[in-house]
PDB file of N, CA and C in Angstrom:
ATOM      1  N   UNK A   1      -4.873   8.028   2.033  1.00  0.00           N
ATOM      2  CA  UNK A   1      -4.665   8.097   0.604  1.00  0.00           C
ATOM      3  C   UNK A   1      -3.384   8.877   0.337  1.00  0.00           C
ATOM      4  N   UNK A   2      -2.674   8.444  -0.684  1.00  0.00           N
ATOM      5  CA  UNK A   2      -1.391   9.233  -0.706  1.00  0.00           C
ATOM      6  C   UNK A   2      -1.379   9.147  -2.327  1.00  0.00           C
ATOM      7  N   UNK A   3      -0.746   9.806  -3.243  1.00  0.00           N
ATOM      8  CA  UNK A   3      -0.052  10.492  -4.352  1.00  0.00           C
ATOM      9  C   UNK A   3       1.128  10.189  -4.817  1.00  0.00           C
ATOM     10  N   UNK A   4       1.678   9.260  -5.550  1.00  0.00           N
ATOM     11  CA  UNK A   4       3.202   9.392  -6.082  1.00  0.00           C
ATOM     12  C   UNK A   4       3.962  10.670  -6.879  1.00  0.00           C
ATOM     13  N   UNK A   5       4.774  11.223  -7.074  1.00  0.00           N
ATOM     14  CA  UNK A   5       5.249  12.125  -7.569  1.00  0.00           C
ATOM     15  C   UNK A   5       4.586  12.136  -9.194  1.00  0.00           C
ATOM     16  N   UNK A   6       4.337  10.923  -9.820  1.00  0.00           N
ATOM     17  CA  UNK A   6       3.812  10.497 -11.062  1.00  0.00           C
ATOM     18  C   UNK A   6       2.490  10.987 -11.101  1.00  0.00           C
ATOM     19  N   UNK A   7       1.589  10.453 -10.155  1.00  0.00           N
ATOM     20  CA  UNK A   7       0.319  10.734 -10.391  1.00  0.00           C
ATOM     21  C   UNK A   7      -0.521   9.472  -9.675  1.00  0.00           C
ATOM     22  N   UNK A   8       0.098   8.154  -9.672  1.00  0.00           N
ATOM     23  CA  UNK A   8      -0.642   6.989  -8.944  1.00  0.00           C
ATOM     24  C   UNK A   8      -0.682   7.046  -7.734  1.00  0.00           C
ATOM     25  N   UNK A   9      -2.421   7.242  -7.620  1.00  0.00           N
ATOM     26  CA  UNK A   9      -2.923   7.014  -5.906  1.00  0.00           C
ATOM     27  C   UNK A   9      -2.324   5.722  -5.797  1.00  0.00           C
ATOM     28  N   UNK A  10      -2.632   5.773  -3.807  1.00  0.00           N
ATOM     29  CA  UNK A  10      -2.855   4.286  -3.467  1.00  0.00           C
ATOM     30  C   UNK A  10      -3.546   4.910  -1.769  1.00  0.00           C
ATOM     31  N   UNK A  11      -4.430   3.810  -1.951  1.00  0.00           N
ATOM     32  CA  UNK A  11      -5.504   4.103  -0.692  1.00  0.00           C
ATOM     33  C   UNK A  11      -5.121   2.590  -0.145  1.00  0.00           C
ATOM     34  N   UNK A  12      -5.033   3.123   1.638  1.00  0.00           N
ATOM     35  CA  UNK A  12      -5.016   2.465   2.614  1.00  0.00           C
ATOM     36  C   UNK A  12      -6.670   2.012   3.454  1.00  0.00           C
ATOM     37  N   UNK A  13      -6.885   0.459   2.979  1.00  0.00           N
ATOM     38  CA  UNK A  13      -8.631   0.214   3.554  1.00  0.00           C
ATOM     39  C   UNK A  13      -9.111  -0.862   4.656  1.00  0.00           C
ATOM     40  N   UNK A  14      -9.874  -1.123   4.865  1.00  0.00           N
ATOM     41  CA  UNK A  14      -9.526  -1.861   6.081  1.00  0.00           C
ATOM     42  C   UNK A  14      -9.531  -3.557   5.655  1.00  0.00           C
ATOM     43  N   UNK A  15      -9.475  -3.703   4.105  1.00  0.00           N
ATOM     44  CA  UNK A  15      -8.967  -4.597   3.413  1.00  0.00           C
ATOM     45  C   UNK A  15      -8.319  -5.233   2.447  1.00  0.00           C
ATOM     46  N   UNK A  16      -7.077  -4.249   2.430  1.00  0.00           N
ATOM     47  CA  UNK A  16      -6.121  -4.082   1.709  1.00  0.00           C
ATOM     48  C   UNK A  16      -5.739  -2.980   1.229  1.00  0.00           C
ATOM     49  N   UNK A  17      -5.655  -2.781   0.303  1.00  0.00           N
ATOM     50  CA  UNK A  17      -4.606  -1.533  -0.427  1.00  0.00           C
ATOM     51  C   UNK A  17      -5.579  -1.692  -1.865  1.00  0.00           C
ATOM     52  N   UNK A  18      -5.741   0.010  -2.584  1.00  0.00           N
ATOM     53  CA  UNK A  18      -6.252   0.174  -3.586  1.00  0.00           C
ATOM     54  C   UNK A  18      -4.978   0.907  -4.275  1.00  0.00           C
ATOM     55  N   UNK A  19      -4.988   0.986  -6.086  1.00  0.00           N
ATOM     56  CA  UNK A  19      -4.255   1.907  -6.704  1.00  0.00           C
ATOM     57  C   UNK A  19      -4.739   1.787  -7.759  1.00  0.00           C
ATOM     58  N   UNK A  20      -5.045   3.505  -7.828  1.00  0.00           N
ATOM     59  CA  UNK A  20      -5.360   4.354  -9.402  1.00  0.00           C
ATOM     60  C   UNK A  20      -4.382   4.299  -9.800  1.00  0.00           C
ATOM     61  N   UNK A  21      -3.589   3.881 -11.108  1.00  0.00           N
ATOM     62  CA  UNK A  21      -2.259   4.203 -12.011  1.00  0.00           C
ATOM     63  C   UNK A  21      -2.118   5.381 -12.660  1.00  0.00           C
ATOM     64  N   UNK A  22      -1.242   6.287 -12.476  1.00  0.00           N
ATOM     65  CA  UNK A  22      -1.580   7.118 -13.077  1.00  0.00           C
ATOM     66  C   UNK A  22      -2.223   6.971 -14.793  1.00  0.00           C
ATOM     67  N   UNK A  23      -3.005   8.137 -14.940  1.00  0.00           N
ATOM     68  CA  UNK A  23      -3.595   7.967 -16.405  1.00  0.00           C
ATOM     69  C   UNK A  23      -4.542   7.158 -16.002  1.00  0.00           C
ATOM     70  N   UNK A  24      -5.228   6.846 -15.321  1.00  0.00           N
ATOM     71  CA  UNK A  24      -6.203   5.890 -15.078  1.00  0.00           C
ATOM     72  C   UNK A  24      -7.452   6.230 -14.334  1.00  0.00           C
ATOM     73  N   UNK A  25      -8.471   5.854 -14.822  1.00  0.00           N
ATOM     74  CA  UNK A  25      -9.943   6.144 -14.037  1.00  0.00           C
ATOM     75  C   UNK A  25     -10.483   5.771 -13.152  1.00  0.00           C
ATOM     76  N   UNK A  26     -10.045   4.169 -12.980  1.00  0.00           N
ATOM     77  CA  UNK A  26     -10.580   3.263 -11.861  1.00  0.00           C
ATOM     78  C   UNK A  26      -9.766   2.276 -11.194  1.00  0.00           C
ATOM     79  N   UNK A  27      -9.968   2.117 -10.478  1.00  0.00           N
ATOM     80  CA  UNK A  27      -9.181   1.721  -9.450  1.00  0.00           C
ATOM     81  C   UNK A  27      -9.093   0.591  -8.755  1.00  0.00           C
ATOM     82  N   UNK A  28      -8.192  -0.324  -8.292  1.00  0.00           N
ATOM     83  CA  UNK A  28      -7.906  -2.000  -8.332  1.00  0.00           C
ATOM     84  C   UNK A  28      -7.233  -2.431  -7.425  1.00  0.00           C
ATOM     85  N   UNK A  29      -7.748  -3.442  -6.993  1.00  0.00           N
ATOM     86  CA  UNK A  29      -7.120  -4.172  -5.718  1.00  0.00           C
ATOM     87  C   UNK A  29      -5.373  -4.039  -5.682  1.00  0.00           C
ATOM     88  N   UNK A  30      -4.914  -3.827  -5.231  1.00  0.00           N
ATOM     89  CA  UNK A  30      -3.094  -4.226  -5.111  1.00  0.00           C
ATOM     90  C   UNK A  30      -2.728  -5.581  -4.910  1.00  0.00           C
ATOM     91  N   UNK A  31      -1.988  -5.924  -5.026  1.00  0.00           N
ATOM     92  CA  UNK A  31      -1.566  -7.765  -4.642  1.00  0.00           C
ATOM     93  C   UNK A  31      -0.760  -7.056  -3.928  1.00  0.00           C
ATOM     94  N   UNK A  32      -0.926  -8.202  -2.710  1.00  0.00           N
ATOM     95  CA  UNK A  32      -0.844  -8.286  -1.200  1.00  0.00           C
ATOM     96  C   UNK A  32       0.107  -9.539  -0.712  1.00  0.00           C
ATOM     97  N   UNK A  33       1.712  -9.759  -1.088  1.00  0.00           N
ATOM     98  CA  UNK A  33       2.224 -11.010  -0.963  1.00  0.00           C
ATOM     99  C   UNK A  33       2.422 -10.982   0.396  1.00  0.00           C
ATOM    100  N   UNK A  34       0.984 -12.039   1.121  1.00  0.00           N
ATOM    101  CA  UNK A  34       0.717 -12.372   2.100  1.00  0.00           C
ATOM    102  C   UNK A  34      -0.510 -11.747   2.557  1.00  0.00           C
ATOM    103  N   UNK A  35      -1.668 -12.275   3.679  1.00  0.00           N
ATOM    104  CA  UNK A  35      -2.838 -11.843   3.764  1.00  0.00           C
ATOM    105  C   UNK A  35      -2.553 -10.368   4.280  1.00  0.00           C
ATOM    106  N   UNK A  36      -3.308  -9.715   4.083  1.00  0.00           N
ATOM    107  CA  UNK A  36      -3.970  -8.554   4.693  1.00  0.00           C
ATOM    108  C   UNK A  36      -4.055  -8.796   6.294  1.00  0.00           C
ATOM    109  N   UNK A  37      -3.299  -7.508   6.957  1.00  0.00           N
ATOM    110  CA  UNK A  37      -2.953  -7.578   8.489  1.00  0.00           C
ATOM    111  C   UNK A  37      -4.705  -7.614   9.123  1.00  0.00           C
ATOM    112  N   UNK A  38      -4.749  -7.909  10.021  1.00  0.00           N
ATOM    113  CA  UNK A  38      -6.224  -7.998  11.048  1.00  0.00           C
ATOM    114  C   UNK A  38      -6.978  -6.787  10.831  1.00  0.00           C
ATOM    115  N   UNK A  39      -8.387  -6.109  10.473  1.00  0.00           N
ATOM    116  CA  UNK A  39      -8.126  -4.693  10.566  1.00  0.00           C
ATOM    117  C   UNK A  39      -7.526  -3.921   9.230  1.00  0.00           C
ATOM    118  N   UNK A  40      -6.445  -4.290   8.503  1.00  0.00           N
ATOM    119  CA  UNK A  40      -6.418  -3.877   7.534  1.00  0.00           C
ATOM    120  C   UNK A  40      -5.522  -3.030   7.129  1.00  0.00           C
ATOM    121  N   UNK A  41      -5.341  -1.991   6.716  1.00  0.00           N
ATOM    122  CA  UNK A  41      -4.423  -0.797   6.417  1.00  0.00           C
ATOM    123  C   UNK A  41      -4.626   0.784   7.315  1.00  0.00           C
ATOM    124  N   UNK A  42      -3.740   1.134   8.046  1.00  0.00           N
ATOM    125  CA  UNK A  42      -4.106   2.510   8.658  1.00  0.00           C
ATOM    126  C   UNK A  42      -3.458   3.693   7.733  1.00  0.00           C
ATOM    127  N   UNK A  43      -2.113   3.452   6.802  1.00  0.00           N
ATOM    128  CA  UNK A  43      -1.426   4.414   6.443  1.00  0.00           C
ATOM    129  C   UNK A  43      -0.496   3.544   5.246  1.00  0.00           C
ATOM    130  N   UNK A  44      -0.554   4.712   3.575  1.00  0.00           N
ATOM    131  CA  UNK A  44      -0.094   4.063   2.640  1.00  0.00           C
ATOM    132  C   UNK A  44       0.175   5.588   2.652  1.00  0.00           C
ATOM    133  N   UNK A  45       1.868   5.508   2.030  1.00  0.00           N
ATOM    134  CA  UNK A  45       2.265   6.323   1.363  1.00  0.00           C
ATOM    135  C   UNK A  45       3.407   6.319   0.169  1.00  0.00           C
ATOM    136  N   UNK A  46       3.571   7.237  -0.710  1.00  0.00           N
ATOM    137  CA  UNK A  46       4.308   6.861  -1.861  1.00  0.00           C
ATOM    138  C   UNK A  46       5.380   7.792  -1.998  1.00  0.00           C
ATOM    139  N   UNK A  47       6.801   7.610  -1.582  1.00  0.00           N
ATOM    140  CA  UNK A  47       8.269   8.426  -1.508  1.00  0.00           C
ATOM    141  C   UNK A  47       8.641   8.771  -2.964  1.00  0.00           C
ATOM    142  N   UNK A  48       8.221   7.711  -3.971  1.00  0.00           N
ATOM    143  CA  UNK A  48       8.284   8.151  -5.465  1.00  0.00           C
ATOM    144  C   UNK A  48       7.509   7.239  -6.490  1.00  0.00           C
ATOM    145  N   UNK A  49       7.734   7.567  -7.310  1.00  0.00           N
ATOM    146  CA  UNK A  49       6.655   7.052  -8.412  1.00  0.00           C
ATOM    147  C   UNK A  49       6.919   5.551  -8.182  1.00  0.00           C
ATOM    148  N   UNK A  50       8.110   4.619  -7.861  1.00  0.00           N
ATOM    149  CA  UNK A  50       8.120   3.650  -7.853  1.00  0.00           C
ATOM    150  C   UNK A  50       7.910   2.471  -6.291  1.00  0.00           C
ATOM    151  N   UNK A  51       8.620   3.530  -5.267  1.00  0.00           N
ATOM    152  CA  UNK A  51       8.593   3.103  -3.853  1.00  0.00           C
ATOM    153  C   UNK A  51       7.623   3.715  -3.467  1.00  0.00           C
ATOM    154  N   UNK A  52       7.136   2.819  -2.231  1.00  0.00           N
ATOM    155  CA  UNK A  52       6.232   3.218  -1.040  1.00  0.00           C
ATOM    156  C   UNK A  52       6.245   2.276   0.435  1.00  0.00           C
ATOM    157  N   UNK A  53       5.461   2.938   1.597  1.00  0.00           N
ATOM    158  CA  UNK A  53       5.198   1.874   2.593  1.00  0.00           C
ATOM    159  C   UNK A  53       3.749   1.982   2.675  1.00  0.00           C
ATOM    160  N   UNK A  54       3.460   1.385   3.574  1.00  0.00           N
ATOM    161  CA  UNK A  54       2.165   0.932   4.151  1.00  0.00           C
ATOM    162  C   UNK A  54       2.327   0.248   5.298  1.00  0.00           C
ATOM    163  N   UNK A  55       1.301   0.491   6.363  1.00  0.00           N
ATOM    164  CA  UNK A  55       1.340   0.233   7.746  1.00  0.00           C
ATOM    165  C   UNK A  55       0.003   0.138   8.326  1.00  0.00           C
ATOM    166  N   UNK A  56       0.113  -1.252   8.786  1.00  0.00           N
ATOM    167  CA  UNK A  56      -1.077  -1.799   9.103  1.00  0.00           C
ATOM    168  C   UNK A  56      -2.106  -0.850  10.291  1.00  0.00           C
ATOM    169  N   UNK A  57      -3.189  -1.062   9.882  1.00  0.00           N
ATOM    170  CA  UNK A  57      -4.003  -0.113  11.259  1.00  0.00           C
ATOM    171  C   UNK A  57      -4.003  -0.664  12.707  1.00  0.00           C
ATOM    172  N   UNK A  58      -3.380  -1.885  13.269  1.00  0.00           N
ATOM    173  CA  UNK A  58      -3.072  -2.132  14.259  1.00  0.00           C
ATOM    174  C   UNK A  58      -1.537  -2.223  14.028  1.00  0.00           C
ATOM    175  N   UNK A  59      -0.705  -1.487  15.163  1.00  0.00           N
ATOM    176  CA  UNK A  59       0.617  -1.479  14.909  1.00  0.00           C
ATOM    177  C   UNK A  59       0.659  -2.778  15.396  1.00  0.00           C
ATOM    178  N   UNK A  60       0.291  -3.760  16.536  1.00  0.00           N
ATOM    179  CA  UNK A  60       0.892  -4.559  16.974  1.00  0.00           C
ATOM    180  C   UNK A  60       1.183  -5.977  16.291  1.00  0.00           C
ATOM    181  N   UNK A  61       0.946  -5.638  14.847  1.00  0.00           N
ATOM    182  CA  UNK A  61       1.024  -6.696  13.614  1.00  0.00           C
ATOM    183  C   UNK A  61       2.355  -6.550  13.265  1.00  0.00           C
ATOM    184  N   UNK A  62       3.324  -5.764  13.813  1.00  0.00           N
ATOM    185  CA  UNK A  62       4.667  -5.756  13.651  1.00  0.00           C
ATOM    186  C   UNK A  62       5.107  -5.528  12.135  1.00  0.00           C
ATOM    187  N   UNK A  63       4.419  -5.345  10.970  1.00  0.00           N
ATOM    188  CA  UNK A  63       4.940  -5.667   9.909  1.00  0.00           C
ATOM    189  C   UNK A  63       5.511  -3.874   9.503  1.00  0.00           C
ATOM    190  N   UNK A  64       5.875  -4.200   8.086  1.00  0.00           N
ATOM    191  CA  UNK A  64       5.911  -2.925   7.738  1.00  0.00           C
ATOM    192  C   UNK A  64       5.884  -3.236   6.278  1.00  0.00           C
ATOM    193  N   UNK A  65       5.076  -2.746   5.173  1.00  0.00           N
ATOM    194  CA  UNK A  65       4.615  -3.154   3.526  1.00  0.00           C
ATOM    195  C   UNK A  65       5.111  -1.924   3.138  1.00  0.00           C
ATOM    196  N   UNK A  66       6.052  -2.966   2.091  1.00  0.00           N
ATOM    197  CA  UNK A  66       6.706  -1.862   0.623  1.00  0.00           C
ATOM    198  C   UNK A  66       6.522  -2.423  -0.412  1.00  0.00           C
ATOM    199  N   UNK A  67       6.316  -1.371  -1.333  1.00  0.00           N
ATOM    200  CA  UNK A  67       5.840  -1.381  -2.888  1.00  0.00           C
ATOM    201  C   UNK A  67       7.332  -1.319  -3.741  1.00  0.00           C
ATOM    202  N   UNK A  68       7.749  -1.701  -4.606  1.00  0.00           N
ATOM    203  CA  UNK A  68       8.949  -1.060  -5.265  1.00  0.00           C
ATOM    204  C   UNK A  68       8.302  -1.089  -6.684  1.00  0.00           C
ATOM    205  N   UNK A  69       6.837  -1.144  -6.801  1.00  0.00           N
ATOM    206  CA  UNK A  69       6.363  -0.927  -8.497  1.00  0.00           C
ATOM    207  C   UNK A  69       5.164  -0.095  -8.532  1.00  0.00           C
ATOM    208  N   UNK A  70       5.465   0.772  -7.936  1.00  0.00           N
ATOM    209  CA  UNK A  70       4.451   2.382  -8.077  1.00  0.00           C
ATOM    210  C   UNK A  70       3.050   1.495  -7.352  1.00  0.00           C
ATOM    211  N   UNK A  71       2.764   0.650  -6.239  1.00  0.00           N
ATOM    212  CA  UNK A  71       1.687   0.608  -5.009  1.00  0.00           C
ATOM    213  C   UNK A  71       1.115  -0.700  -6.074  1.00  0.00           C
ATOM    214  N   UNK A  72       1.361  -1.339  -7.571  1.00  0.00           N
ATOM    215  CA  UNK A  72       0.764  -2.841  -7.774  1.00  0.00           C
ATOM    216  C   UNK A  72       0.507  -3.909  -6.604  1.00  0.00           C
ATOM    217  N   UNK A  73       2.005  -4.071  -6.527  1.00  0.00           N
ATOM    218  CA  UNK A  73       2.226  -5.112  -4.874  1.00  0.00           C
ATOM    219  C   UNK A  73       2.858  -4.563  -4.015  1.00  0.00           C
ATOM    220  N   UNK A  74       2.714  -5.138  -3.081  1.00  0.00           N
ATOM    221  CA  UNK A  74       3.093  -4.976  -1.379  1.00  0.00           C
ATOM    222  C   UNK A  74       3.704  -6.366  -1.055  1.00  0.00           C
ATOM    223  N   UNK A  75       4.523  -6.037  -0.496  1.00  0.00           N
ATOM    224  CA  UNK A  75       5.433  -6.839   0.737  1.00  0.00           C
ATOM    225  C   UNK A  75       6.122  -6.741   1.943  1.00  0.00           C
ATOM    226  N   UNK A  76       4.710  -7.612   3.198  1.00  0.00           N
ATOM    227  CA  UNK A  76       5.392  -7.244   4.324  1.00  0.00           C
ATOM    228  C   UNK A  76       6.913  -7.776   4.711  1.00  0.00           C
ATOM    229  N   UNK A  77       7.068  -6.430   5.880  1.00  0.00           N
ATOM    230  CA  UNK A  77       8.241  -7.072   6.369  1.00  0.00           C
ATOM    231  C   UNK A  77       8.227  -7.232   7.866  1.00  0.00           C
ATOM    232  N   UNK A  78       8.649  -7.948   8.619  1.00  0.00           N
ATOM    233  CA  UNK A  78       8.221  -8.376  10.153  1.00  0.00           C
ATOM    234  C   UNK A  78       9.437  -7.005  10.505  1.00  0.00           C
ATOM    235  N   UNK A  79       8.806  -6.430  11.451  1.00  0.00           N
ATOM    236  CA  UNK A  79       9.721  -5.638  12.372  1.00  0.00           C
ATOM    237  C   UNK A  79      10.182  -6.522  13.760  1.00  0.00           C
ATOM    238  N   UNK A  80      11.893  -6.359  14.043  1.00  0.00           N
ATOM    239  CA  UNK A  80      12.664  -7.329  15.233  1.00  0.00           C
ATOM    240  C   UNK A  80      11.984  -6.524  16.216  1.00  0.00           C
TER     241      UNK A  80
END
């Protein structure tokens, strides 16, 4: 689970990604452009209210997921 400088969680699960907005009580799936890695999420974190990554709980899924709208969506990226 990680914190934006703002206030919006975002939790890493073993089927996808959750985010509280800040000001907000409950909490909602993220859109995920592209399925959810095998296994799921090991590590979400948020650098600022608007960016973040996320990293699948098996590394060998090669990807690496960024947010650029405070943890709404995710988009992997294949690591070379």
């Amino acid at each position: 689970m990680a914190a934006a400088p703002g206030g919006t969680k975002v939790l890493a699960t073993t089927r996808g990604i959750d985010v509280q907005p800040a000001g907000s009580t409950s909490w909602q799936a993220a859109t995920l452009n592209g399925p959810a890695p095998a296994g799921g999420f090991g590590f979400a974190g948020m650098t600022t209210d608007a960016q973040g990554v996320a990293l699948p709980a098996n590394p060998a899924a090669g990807t690496v997921w960024f947010t650029f709208d405070g943890g709404e969506t995710w988009t992997p990226t294949r690591l070379s």
